[in-house]
C-alpha atoms as a PDB file:
ATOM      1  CA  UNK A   1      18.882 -53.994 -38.446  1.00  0.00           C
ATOM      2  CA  UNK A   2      20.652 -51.413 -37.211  1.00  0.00           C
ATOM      3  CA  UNK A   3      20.813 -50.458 -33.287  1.00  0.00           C
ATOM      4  CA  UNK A   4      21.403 -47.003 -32.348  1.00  0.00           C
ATOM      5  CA  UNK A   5      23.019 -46.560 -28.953  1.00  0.00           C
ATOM      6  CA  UNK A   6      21.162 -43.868 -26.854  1.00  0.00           C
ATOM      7  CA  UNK A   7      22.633 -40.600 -25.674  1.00  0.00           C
ATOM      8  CA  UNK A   8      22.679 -40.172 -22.712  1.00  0.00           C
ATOM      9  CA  UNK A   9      22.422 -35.897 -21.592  1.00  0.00           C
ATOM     10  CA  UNK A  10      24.703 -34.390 -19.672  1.00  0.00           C
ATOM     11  CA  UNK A  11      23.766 -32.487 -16.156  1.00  0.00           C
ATOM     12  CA  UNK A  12      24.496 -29.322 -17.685  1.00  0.00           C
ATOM     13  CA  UNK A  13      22.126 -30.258 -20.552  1.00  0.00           C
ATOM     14  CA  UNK A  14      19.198 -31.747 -18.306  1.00  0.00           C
ATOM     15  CA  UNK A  15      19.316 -27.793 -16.371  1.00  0.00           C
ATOM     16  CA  UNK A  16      19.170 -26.136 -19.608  1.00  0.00           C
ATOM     17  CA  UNK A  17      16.260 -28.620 -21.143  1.00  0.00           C
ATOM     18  CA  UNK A  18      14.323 -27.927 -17.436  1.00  0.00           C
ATOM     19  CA  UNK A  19      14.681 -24.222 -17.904  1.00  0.00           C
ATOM     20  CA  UNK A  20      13.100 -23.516 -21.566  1.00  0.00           C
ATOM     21  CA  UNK A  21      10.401 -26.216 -20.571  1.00  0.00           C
ATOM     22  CA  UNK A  22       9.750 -23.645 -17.169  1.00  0.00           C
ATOM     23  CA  UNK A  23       9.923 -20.992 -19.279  1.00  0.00           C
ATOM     24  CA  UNK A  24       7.958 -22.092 -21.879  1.00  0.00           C
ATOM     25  CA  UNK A  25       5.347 -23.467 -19.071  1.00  0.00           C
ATOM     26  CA  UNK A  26       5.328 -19.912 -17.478  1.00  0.00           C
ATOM     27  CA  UNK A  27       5.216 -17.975 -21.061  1.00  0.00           C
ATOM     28  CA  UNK A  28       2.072 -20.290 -21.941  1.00  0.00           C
ATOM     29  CA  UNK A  29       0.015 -19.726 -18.344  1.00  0.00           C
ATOM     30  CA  UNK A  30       1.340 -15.758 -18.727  1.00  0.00           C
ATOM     31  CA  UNK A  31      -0.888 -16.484 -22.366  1.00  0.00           C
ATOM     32  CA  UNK A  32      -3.672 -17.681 -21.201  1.00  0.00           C
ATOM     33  CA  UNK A  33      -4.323 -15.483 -18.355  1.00  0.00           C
ATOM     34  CA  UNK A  34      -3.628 -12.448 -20.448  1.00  0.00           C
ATOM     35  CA  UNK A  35      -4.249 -12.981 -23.435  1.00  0.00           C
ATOM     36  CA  UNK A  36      -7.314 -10.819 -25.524  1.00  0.00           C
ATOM     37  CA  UNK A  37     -10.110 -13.009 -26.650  1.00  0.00           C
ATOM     38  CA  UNK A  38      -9.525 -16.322 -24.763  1.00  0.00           C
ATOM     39  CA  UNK A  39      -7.775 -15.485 -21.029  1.00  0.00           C
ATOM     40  CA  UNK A  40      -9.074 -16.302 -18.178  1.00  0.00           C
ATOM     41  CA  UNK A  41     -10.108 -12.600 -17.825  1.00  0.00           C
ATOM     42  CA  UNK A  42     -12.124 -13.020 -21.108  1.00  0.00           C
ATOM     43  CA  UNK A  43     -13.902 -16.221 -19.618  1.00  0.00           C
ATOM     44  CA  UNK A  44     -15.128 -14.543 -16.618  1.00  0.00           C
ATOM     45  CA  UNK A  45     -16.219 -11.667 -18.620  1.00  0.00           C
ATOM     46  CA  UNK A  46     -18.384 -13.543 -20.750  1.00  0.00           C
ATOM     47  CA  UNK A  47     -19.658 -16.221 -17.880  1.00  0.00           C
ATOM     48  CA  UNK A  48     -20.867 -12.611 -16.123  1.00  0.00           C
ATOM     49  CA  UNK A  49     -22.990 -11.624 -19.522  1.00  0.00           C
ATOM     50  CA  UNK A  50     -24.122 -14.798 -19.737  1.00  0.00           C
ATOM     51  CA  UNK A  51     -25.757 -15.382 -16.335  1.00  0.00           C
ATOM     52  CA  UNK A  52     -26.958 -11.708 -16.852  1.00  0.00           C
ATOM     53  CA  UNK A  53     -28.503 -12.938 -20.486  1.00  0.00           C
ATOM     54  CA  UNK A  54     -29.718 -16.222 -18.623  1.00  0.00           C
ATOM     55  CA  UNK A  55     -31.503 -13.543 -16.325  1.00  0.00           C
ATOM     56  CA  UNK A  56     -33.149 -11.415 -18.370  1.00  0.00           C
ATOM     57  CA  UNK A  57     -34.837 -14.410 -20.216  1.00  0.00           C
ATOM     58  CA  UNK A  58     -36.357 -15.618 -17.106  1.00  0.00           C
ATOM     59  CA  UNK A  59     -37.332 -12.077 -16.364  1.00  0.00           C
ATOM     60  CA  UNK A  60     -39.387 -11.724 -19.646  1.00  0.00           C
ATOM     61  CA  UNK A  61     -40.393 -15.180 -19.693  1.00  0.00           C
ATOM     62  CA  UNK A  62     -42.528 -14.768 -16.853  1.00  0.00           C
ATOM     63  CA  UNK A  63     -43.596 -11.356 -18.109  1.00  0.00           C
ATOM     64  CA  UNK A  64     -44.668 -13.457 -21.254  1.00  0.00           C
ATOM     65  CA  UNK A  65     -46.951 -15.599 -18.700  1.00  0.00           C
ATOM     66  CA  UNK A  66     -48.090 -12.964 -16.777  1.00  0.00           C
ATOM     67  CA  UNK A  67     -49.027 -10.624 -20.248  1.00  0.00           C
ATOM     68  CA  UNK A  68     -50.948 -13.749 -21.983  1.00  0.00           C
ATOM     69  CA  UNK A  69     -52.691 -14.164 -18.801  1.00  0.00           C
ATOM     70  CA  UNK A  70     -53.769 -10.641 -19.028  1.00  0.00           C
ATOM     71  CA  UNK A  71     -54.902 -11.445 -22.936  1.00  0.00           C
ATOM     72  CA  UNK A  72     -56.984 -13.920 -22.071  1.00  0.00           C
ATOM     73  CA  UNK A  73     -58.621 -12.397 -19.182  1.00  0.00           C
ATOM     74  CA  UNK A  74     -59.205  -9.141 -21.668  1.00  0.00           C
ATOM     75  CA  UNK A  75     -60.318 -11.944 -24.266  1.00  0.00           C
ATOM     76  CA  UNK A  76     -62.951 -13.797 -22.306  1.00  0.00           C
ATOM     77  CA  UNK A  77     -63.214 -12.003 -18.825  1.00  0.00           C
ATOM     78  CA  UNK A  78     -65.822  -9.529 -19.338  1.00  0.00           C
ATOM     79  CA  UNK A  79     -65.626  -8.318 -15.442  1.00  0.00           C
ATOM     80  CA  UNK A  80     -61.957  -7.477 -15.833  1.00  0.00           C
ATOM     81  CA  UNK A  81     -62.071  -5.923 -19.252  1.00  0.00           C
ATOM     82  CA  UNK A  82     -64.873  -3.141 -17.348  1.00  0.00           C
ATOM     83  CA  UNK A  83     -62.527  -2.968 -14.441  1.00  0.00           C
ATOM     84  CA  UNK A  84     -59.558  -1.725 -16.985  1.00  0.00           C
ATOM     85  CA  UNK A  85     -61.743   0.191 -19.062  1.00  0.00           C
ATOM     86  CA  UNK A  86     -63.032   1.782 -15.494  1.00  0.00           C
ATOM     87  CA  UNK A  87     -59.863   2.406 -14.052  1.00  0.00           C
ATOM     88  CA  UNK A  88     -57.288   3.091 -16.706  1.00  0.00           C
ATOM     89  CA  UNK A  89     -59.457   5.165 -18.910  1.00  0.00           C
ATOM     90  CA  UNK A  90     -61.949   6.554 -16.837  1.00  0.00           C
ATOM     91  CA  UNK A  91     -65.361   4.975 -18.889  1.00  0.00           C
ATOM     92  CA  UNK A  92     -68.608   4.882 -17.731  1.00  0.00           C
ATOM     93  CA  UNK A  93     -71.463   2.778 -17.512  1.00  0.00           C
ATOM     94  CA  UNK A  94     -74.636   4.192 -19.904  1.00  0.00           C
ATOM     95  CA  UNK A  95     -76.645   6.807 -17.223  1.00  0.00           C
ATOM     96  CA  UNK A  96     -73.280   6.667 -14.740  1.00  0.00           C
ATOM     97  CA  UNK A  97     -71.900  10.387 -13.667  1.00  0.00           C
ATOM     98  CA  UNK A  98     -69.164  10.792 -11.857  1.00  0.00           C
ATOM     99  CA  UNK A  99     -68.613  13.978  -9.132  1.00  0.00           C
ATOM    100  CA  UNK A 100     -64.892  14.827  -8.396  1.00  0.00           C
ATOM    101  CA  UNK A 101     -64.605  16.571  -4.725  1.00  0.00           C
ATOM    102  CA  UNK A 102     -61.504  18.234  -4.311  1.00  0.00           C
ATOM    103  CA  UNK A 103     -60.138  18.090  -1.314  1.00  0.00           C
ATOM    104  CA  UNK A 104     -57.886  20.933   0.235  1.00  0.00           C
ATOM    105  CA  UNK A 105     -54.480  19.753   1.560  1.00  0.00           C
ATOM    106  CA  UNK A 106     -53.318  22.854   2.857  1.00  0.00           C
ATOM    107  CA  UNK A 107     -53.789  23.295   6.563  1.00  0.00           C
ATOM    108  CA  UNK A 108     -55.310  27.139   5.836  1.00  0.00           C
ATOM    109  CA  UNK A 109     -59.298  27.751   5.901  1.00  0.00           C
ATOM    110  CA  UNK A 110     -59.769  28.867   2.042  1.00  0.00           C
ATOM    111  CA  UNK A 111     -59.744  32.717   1.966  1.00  0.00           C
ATOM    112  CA  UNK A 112     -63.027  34.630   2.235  1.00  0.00           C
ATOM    113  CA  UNK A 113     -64.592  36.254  -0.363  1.00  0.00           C
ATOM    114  CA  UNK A 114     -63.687  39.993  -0.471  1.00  0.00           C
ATOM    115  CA  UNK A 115     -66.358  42.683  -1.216  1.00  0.00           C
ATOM    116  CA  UNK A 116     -63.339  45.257  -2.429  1.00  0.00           C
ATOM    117  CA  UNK A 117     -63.785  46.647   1.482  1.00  0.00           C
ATOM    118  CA  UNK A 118     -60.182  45.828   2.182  1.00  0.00           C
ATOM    119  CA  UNK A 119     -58.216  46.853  -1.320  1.00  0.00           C
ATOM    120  CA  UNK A 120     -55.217  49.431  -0.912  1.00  0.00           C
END
């Protein structure tokens, strides 16, 4: 067996070695903070789209609650289902009439009916 005696590195050569490695260090964190497609800049981009994705599915999944809750009452509530028909469409009962009074919002009295006296 053979024994190989160890180099030992000069000062001059430990400096050098401690610069590349800094500079390689430095070169790699410049990388992954700038970097397109997977810096730092990139993460936060995509954690803020996420939690804006996460949002909008809690958003429409209680809009999915609250719109089967509205099916069923439509379904089986036949109270509600007059109430909508009532209010959203304007339906009547059989025999029902409905009188719409119009009231003025101007602060005017409504202008008298004119004989032709008073024409030009």
């Amino acid at each position: 067996m053979v024994h190989r005696q160890r180099r030992s590195f000069s000062r001059r050569e430990k400096r050098a070695f401690a610069r590349i490695l800094l500079a390689a260090i430095i070169a790699a964190l410049f990388l992954l903070a700038l970097a397109p497609g997977c810096s730092l800049r990139s993460y936060g981009q995509v954690k803020r789209k996420t939690e804006a994705v996460v949002a909008e599915n809690e958003r429409l999944l209680q809009e999915t609650i609250q719109l089967r809750e509205e099916i069923r009452l439509l379904q089986h509530d036949v109270k509600h289902l007059e109430r909508i028909a009532r209010e959203k469409y304007g339906m009547l009962r059989k025999n029902e009439e409905v009188y719409y009074l119009h009231q003025s919002t101007s602060a005017e009295p409504p202008p008298e009916e004119s004989n032709g006296e008073n024409l030009p």
